[in-house]
Structures are given as C-alpha cells and as structure tokens.
N, C-alpha and C. Protein backbone atom coordinates (compact mmCIF):
# COMPACT_ATOMS: atom_id res chain seq x y z
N UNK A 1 0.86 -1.19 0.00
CA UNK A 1 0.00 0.00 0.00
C UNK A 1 0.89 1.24 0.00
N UNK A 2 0.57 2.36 -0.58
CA UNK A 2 1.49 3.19 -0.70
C UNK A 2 1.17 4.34 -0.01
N UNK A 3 1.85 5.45 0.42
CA UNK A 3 1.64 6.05 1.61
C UNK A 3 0.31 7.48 1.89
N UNK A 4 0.09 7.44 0.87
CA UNK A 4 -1.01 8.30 0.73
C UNK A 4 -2.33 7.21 1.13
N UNK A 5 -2.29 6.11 0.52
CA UNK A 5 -3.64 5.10 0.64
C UNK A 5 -3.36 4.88 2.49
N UNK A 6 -2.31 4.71 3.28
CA UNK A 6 -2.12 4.28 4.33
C UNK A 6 -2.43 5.56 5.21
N UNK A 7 -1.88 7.23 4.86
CA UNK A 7 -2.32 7.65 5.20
C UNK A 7 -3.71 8.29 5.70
N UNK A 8 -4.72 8.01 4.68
CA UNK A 8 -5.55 8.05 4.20
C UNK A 8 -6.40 7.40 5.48
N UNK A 9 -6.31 5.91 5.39
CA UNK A 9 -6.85 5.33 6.31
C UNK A 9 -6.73 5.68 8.08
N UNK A 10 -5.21 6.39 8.35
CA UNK A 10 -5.08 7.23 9.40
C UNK A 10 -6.19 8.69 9.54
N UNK A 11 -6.14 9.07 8.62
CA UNK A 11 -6.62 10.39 8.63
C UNK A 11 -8.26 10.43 9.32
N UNK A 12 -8.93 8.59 8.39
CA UNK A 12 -9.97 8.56 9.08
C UNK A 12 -10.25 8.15 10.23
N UNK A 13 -8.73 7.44 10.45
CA UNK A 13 -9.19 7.45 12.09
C UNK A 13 -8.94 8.10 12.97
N UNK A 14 -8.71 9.21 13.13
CA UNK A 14 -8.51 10.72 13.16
C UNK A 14 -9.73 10.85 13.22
N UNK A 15 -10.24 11.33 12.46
CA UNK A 15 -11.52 11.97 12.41
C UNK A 15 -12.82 11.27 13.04
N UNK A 16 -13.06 10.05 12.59
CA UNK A 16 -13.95 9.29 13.56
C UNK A 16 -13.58 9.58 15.35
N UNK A 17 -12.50 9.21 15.78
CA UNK A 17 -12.07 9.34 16.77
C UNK A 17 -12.06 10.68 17.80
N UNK A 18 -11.87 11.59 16.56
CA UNK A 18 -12.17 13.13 17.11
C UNK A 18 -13.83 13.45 17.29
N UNK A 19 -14.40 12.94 16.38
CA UNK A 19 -15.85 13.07 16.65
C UNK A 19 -16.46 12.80 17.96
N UNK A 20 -15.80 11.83 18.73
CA UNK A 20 -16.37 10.93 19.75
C UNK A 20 -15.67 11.73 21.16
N UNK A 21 -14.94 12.15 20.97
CA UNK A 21 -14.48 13.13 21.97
C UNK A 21 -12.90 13.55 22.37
N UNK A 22 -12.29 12.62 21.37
CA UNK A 22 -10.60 11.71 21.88
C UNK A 22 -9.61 12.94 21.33
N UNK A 23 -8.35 13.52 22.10
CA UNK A 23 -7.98 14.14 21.70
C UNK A 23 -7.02 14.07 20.90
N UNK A 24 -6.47 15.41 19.94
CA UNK A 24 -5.50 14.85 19.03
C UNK A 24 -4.04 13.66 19.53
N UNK A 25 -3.76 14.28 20.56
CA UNK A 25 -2.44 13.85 20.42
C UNK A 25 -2.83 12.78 21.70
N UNK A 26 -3.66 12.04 22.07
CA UNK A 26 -3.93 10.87 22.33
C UNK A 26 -3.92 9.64 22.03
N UNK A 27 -4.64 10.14 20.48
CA UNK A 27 -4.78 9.30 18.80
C UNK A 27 -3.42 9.06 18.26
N UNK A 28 -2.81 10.41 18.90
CA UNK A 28 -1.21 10.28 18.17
C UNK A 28 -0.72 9.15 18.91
N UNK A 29 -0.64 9.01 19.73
CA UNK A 29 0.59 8.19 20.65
C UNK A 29 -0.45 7.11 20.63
N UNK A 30 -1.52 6.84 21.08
CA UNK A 30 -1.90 5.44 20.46
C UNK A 30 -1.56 4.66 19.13
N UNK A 31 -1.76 5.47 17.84
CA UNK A 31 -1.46 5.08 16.56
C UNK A 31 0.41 4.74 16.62
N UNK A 32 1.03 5.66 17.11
CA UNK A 32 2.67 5.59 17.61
C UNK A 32 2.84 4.49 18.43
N UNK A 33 2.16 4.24 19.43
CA UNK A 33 2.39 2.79 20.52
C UNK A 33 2.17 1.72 19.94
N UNK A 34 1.14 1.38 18.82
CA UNK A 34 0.63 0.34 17.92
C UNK A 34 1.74 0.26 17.16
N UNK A 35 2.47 1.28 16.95
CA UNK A 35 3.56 0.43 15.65
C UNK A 35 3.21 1.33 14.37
N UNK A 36 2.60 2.40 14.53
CA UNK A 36 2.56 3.00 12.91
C UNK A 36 3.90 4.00 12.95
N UNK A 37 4.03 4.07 11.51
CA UNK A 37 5.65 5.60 11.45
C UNK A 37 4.97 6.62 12.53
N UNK A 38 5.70 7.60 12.83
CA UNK A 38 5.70 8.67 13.64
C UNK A 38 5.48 9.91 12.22
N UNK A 39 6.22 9.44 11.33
CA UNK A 39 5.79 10.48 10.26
C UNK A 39 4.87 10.41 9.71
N UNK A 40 4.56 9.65 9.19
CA UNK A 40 2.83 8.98 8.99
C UNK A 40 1.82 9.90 9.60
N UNK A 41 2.05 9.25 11.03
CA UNK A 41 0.96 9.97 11.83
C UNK A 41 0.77 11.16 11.80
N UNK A 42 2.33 11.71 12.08
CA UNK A 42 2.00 13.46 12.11
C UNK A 42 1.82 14.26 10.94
N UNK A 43 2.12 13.82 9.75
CA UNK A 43 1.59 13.85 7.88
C UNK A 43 0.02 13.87 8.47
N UNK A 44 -0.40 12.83 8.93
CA UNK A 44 -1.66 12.86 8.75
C UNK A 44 -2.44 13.38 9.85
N UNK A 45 -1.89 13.92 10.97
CA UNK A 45 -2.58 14.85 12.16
C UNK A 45 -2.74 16.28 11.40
N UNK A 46 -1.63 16.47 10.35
CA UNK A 46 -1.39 17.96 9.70
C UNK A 46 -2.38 17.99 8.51
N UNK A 47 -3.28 16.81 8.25
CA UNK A 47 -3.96 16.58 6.92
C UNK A 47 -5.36 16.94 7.37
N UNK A 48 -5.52 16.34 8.83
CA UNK A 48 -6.71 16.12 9.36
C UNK A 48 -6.71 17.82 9.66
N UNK A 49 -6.14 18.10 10.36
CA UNK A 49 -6.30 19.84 10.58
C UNK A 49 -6.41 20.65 9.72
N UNK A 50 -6.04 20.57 8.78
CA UNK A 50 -6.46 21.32 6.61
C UNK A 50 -7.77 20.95 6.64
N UNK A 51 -8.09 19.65 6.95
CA UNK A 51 -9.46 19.22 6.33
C UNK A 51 -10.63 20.17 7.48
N UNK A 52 -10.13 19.90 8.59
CA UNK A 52 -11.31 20.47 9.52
C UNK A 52 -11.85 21.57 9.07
N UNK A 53 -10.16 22.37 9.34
CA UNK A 53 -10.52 23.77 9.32
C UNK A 53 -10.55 24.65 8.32
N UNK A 54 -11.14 23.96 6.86
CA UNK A 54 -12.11 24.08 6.04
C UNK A 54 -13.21 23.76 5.81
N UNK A 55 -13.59 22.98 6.65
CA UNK A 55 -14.87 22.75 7.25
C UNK A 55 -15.75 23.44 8.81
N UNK A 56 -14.72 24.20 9.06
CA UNK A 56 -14.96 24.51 9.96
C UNK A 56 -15.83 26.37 10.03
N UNK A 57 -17.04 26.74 10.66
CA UNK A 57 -17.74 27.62 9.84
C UNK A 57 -17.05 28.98 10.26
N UNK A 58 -16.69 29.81 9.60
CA UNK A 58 -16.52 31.70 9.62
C UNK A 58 -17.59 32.26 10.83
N UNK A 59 -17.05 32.42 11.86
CA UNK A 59 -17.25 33.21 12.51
C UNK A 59 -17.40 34.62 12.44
N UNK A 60 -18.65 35.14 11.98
CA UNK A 60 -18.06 36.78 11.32
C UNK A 60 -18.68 37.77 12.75
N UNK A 61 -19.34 37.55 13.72
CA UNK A 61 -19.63 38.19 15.10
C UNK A 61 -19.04 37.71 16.53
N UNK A 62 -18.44 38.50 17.45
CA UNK A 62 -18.49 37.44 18.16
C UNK A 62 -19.45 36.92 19.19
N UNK A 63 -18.97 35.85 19.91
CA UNK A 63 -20.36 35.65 20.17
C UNK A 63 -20.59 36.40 22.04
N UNK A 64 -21.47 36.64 22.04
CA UNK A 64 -22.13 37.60 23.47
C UNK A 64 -22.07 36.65 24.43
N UNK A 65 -21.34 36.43 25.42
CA UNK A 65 -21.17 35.85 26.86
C UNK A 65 -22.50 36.57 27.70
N UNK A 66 -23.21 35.88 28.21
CA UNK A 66 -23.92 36.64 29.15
C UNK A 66 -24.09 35.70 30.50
N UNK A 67 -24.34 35.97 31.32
CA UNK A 67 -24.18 35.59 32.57
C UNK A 67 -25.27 36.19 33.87
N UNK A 68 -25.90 34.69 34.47
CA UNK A 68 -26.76 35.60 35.79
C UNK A 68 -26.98 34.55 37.15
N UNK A 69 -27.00 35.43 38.16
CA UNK A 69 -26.04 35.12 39.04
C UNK A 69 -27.77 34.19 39.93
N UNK A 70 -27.93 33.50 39.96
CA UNK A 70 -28.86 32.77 41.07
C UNK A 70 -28.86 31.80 42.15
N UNK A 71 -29.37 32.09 42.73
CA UNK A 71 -29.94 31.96 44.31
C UNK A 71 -30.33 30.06 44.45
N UNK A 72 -30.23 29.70 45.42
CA UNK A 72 -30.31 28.11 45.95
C UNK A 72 -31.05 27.60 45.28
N UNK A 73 -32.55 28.52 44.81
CA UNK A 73 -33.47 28.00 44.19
C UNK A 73 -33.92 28.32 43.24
N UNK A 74 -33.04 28.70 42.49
CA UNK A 74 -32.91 28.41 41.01
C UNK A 74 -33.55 29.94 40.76
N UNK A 75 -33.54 31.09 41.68
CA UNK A 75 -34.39 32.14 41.05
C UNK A 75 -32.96 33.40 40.83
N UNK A 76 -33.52 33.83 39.91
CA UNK A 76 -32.25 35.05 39.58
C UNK A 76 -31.93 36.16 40.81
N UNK A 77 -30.91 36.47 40.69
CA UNK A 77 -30.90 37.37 41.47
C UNK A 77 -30.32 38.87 40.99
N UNK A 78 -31.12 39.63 41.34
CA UNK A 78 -30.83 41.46 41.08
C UNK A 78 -30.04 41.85 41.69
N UNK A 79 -29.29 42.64 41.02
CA UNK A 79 -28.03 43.41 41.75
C UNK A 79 -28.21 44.57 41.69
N UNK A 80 -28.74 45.74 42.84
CA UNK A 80 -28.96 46.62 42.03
C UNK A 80 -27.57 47.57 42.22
N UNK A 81 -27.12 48.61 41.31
CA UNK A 81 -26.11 49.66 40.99
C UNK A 81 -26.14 50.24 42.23
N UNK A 82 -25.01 50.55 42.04
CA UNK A 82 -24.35 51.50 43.33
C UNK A 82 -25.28 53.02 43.23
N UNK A 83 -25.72 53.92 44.39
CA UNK A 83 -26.12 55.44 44.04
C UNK A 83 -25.58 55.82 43.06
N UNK A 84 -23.98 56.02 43.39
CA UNK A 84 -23.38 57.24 42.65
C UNK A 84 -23.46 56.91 41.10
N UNK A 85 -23.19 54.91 40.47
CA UNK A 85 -23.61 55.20 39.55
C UNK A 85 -25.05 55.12 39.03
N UNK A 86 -26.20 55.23 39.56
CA UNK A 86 -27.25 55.44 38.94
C UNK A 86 -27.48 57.07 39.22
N UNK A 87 -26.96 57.58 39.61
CA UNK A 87 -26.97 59.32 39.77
C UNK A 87 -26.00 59.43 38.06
N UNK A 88 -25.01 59.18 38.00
CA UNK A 88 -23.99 58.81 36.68
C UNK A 88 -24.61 58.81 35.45
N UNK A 89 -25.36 57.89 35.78
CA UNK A 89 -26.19 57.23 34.18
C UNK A 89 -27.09 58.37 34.07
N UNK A 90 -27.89 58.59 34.88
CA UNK A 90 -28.87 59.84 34.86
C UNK A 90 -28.31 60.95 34.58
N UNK A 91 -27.57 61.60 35.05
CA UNK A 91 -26.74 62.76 34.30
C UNK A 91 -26.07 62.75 32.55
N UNK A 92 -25.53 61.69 32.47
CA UNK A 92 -24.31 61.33 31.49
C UNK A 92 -24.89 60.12 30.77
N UNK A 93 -26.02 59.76 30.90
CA UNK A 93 -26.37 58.48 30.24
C UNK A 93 -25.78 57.72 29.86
C-alpha cells in the first residue's frame, strides 16, 4: 500500500475518533504505541487539521457571553447599581 492510501486510512481514524471526543495527540501516541511511522501519523494529524478547518464555519460576530447570578433555588438574582452610579447614568447616560 502506498503512503497516501495508508495515510488516508489514518486520517480517518482521526476523524472518527475526534468526533467521539478523543484528543489529538492521544490518537497520536496510540497510533505511535501500535507500531505505525511517527511520520505517517503526524503527515496525517497535519492533513486532518487542513481538512477540519475548512470545514470549519466563519465566525463573522463574536459571540455575546452573558451571565446571571442565582440563588439556591434556582431564582435570579438582582443586583442593584451602586447610588453614585445610577446618579452617573442619569446625568451622562
């Protein structure tokens, strides 16, 4: 088999493997402990990362973190602003 067809078959197990939760260089040193080249593998860790991350979608916003802070039982809780800055906002909006 020649090294593109062998790679090939690495690459997908790469990718199956990444799907499921397993990390890259986990896959690496397993595929490395089994007995495959070391160049092989990392040819094809560098193949699998081209492929993703052209598959992978454009982010064109980023995305809004929001966050709220609640109480034992599950109810939100209000914080309200300090005086000086709700005197602040009211002046200076």
């Amino acid at each position: 088999m020649d090294d593109t067809g062998y790679r090939k078959r690495i690459v997908n197990y790469f990718k199956k493997n990444l799907a499921k939760g397993y990390t890259m260089e986990s896959l690496k040193w397993a595929l490395i402990n089994q007995g495959y080249p070391k160049a092989i593998v990392e040819r094809a860790m560098k193949q699998v990362n081209e492929e993703l991350a052209k598959e992978a979608p454009i982010l064109k916003d980023k995305p809004k973190i929001t966050y709220q802070i609640i109480d034992e039982h599950n109810r939100p809780i209000t914080i309200k602003k300090p005086l000086w800055k709700r005197i602040l906002e009211r002046f200076f909006g």
